[in-house]
N, C-alpha and C. Protein backbone atom coordinates (compact mmCIF):
# COMPACT_ATOMS: atom_id res chain seq x y z
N UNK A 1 103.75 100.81 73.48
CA UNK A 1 104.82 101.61 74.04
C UNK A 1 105.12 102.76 73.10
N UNK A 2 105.12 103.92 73.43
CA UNK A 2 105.56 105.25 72.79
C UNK A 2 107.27 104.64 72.21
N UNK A 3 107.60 106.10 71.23
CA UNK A 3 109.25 105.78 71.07
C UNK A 3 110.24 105.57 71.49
N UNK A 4 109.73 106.60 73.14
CA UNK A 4 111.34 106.56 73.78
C UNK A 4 111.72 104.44 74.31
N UNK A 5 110.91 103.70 74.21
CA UNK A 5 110.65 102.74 75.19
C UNK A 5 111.47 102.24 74.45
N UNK A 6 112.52 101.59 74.40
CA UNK A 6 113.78 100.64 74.04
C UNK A 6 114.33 98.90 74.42
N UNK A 7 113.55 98.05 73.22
CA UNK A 7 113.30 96.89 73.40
C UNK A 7 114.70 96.41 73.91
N UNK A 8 115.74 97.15 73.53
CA UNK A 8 117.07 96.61 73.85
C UNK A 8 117.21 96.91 75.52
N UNK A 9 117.19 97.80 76.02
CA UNK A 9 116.96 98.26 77.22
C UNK A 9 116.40 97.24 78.31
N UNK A 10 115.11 97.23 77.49
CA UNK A 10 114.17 96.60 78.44
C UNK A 10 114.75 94.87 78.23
N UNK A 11 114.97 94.35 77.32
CA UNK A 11 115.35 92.97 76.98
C UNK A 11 116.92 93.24 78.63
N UNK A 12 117.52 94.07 78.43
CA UNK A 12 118.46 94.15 79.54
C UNK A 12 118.12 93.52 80.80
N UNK A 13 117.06 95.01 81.03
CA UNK A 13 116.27 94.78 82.54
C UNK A 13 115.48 93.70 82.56
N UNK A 14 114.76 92.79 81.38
CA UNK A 14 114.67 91.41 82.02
C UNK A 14 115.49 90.15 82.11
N UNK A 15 116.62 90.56 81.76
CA UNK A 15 117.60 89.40 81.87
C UNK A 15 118.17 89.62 83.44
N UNK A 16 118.14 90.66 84.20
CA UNK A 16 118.50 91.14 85.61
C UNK A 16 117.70 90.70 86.55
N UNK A 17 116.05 90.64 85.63
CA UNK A 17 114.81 90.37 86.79
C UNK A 17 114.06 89.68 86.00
N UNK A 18 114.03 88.71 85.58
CA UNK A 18 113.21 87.67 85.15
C UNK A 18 111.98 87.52 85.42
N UNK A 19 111.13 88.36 85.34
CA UNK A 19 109.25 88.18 85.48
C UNK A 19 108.99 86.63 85.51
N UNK A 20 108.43 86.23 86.27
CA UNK A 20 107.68 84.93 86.40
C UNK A 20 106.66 84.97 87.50
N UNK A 21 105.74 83.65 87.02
CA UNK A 21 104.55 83.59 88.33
C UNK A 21 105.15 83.15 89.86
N UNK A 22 104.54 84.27 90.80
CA UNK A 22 105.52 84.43 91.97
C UNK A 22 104.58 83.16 92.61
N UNK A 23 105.19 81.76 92.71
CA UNK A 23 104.51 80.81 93.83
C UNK A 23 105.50 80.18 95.11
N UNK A 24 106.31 81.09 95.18
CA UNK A 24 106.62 80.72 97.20
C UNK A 24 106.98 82.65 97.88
N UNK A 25 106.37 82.65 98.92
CA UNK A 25 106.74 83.36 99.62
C UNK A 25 108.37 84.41 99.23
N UNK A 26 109.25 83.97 99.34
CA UNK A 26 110.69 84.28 99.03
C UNK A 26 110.35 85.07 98.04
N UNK A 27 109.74 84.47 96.79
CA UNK A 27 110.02 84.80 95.50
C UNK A 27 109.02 85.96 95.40
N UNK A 28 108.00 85.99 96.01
CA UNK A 28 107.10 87.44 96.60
C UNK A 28 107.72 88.35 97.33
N UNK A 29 108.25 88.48 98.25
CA UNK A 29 109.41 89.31 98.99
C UNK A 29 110.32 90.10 98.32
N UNK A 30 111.12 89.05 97.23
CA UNK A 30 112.41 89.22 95.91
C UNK A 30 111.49 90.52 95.30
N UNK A 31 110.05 90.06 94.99
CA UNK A 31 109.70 91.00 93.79
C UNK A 31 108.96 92.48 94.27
N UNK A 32 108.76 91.81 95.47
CA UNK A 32 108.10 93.13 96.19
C UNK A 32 109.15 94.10 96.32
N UNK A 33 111.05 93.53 96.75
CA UNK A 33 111.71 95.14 97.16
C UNK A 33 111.83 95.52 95.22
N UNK A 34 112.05 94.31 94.58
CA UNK A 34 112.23 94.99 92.98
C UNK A 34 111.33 96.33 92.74
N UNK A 35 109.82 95.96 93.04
CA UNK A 35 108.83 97.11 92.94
C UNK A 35 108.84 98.44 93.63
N UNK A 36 109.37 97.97 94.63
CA UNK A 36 109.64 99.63 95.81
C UNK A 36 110.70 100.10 94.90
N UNK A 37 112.16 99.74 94.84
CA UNK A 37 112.52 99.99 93.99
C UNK A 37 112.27 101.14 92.96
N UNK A 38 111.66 100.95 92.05
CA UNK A 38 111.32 101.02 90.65
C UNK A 38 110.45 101.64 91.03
N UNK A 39 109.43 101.82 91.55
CA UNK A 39 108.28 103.05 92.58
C UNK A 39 108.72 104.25 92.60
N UNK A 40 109.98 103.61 93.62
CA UNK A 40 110.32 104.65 94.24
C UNK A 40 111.49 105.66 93.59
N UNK A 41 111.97 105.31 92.44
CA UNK A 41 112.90 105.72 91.57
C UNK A 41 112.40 106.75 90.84
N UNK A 42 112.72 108.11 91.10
CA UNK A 42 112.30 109.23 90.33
C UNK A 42 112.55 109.56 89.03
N UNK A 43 113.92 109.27 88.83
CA UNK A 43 114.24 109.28 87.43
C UNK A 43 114.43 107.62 86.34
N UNK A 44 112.69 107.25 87.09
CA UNK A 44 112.49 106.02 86.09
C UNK A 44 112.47 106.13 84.64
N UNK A 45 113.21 105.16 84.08
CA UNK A 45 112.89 104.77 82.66
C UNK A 45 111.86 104.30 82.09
N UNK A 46 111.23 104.63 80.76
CA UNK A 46 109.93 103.78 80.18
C UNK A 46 110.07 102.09 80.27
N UNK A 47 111.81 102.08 80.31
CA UNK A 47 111.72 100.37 80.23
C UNK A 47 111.15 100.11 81.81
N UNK A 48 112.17 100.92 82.83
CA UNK A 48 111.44 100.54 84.12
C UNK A 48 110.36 100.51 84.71
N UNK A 49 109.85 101.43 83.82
CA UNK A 49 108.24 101.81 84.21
C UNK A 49 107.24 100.48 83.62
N UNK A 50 107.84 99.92 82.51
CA UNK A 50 106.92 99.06 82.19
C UNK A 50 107.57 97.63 82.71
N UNK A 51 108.68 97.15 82.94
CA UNK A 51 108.89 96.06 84.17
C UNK A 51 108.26 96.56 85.48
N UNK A 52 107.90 97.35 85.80
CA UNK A 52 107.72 97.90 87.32
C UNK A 52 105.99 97.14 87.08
N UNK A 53 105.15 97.84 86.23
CA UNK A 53 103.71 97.59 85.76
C UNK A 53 103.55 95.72 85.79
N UNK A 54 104.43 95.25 84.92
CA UNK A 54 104.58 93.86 84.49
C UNK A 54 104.55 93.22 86.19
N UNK A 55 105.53 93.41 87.02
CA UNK A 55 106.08 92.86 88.55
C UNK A 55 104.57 93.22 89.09
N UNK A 56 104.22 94.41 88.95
CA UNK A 56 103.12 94.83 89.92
C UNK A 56 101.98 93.89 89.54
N UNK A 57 101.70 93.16 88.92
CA UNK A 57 100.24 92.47 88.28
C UNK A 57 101.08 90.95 88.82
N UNK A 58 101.55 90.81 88.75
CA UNK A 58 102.41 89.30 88.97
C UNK A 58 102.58 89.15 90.67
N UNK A 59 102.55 90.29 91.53
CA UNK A 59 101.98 90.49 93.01
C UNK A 59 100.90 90.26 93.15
N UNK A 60 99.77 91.40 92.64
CA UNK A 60 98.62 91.11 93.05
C UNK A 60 97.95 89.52 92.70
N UNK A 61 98.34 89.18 91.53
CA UNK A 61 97.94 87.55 91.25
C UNK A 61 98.29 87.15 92.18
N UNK A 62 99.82 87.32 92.92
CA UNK A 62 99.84 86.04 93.89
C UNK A 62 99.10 86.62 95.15
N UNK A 63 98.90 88.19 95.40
CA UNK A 63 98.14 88.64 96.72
C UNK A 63 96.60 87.81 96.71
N UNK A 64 96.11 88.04 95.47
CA UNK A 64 94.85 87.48 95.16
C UNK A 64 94.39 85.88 95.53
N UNK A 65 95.63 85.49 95.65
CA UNK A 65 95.56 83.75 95.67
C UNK A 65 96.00 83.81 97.18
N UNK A 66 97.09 84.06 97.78
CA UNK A 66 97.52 83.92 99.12
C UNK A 66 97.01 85.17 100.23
N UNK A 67 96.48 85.91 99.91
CA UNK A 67 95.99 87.19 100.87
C UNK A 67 94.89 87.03 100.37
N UNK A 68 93.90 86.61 100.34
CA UNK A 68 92.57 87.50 99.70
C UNK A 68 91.86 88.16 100.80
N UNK A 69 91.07 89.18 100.50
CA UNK A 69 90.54 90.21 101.11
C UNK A 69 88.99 90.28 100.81
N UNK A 70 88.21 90.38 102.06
CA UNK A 70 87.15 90.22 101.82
C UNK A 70 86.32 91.94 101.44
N UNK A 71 85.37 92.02 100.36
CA UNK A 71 84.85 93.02 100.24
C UNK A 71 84.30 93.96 101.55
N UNK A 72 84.64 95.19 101.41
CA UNK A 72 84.38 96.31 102.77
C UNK A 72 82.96 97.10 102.36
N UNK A 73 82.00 96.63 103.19
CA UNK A 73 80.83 97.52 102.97
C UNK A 73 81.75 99.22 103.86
N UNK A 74 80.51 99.98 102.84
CA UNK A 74 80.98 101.12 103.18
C UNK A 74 80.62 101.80 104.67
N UNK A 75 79.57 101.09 105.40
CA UNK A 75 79.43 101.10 106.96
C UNK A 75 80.68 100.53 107.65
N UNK A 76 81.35 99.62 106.76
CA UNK A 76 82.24 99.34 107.74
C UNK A 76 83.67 99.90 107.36
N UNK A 77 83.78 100.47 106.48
CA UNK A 77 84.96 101.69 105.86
C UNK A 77 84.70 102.69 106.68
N UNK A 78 83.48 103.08 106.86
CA UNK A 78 83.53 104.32 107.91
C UNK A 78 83.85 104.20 109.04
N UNK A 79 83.13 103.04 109.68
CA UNK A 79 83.19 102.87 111.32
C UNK A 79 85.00 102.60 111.19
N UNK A 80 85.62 101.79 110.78
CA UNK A 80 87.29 101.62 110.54
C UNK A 80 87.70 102.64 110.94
N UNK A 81 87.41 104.10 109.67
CA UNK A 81 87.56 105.57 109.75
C UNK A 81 87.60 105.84 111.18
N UNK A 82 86.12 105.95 111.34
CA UNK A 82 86.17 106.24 112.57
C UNK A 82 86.59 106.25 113.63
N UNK A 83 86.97 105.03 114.30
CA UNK A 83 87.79 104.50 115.10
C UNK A 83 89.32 104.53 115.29
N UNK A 84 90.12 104.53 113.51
CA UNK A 84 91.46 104.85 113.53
C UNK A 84 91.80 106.17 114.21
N UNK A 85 90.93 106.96 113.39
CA UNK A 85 91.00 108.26 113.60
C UNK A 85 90.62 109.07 114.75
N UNK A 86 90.15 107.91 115.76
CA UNK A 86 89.61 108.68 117.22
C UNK A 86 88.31 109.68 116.89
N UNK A 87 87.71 109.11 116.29
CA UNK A 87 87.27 110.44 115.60
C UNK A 87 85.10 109.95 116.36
N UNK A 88 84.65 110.95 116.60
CA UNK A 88 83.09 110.56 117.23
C UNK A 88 82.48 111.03 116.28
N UNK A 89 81.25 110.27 116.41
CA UNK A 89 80.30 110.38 115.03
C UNK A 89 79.80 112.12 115.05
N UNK A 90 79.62 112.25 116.37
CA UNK A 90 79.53 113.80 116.46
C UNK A 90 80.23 115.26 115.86
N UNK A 91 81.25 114.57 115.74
CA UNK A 91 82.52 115.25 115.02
C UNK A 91 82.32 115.35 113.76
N UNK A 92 81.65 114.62 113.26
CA UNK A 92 81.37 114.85 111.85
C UNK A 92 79.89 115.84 111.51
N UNK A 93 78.92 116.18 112.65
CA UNK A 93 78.12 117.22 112.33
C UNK A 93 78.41 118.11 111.21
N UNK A 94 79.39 118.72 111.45
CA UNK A 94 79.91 120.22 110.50
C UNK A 94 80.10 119.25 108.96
N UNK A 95 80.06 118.30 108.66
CA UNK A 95 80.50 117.64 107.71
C UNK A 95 78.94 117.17 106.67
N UNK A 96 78.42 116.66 107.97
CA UNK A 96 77.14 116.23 107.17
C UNK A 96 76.23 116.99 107.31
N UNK A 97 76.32 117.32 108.13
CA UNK A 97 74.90 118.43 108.45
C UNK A 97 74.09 118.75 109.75
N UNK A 98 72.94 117.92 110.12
CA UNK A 98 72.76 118.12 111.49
C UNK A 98 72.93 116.92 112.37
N UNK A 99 72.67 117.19 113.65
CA UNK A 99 72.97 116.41 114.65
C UNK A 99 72.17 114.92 114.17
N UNK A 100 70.97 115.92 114.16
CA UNK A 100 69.52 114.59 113.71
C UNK A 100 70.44 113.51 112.90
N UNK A 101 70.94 114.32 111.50
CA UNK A 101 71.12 113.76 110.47
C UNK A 101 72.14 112.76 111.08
N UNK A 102 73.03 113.10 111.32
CA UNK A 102 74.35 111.97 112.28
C UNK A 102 73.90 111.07 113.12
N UNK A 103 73.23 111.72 113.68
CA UNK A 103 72.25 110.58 114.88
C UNK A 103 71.77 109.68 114.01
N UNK A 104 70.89 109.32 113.04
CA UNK A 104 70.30 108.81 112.29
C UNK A 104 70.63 107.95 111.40
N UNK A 105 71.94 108.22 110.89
CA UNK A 105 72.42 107.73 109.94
C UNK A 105 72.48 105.93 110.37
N UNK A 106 72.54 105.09 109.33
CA UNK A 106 72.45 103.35 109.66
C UNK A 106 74.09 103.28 110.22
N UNK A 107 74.94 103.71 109.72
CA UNK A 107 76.49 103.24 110.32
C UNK A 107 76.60 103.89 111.31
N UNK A 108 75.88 104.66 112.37
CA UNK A 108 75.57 105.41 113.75
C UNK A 108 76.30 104.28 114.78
N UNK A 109 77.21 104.26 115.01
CA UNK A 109 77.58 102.74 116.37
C UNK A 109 76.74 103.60 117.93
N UNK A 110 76.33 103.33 118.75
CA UNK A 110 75.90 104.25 119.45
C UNK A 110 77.43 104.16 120.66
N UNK A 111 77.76 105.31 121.66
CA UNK A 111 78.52 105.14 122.03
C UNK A 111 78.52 104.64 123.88
């Protein structure tokens, strides 16, 4: 931690929000608005900034254990793309290059 960061401060802000391993639902919720919060706070403090960091890793552990997410090939990041976005593979010519080339490509869904 640089100088401005103030153990007294921060000893504050964890006596308010007590960091611990998040294992029920509730207690994921509790820490998730803490983080919007503290996100979303423009004129954050170094202490907040580093409880905010601390909460944020103590989510994803529990996202990691109760959400897990399966790896996204990048054919299927595009076609996603694609589809959110209304968007036809054709539409992307000016992007990649030629028709051929779009036509061709392996993530091509035909329509």
């Amino acid at each position: 931690m640089d100088s401005t960061f103030g153990r007294i401060a921060f000893t504050d802000l964890l006596s308010q929000m007590t960091p611990k391993v998040i294992e029920t639902e509730a207690e994921y919720e509790q820490t998730l608005a803490v983080v919007e919060s503290l996100a979303f706070n423009q004129n954050r403090t170094a202490e907040q900034t580093a409880l905010c960091k601390l909460l944020v890793l103590l989510v994803e552990a529990y996202e990691a254990e109760y959400y897990p997410m399966s790896e996204a090939s990048p054919v299927g990041v595009l076609n996603h793309i694609l589809e959110a976005s209304d968007t036809k593979p054709a539409d992307l010519v000016g992007l990649i290059g030629s028709n051929s080339c779009v036509r061709d490509c392996e993530w091509h869904k035909s329509d």
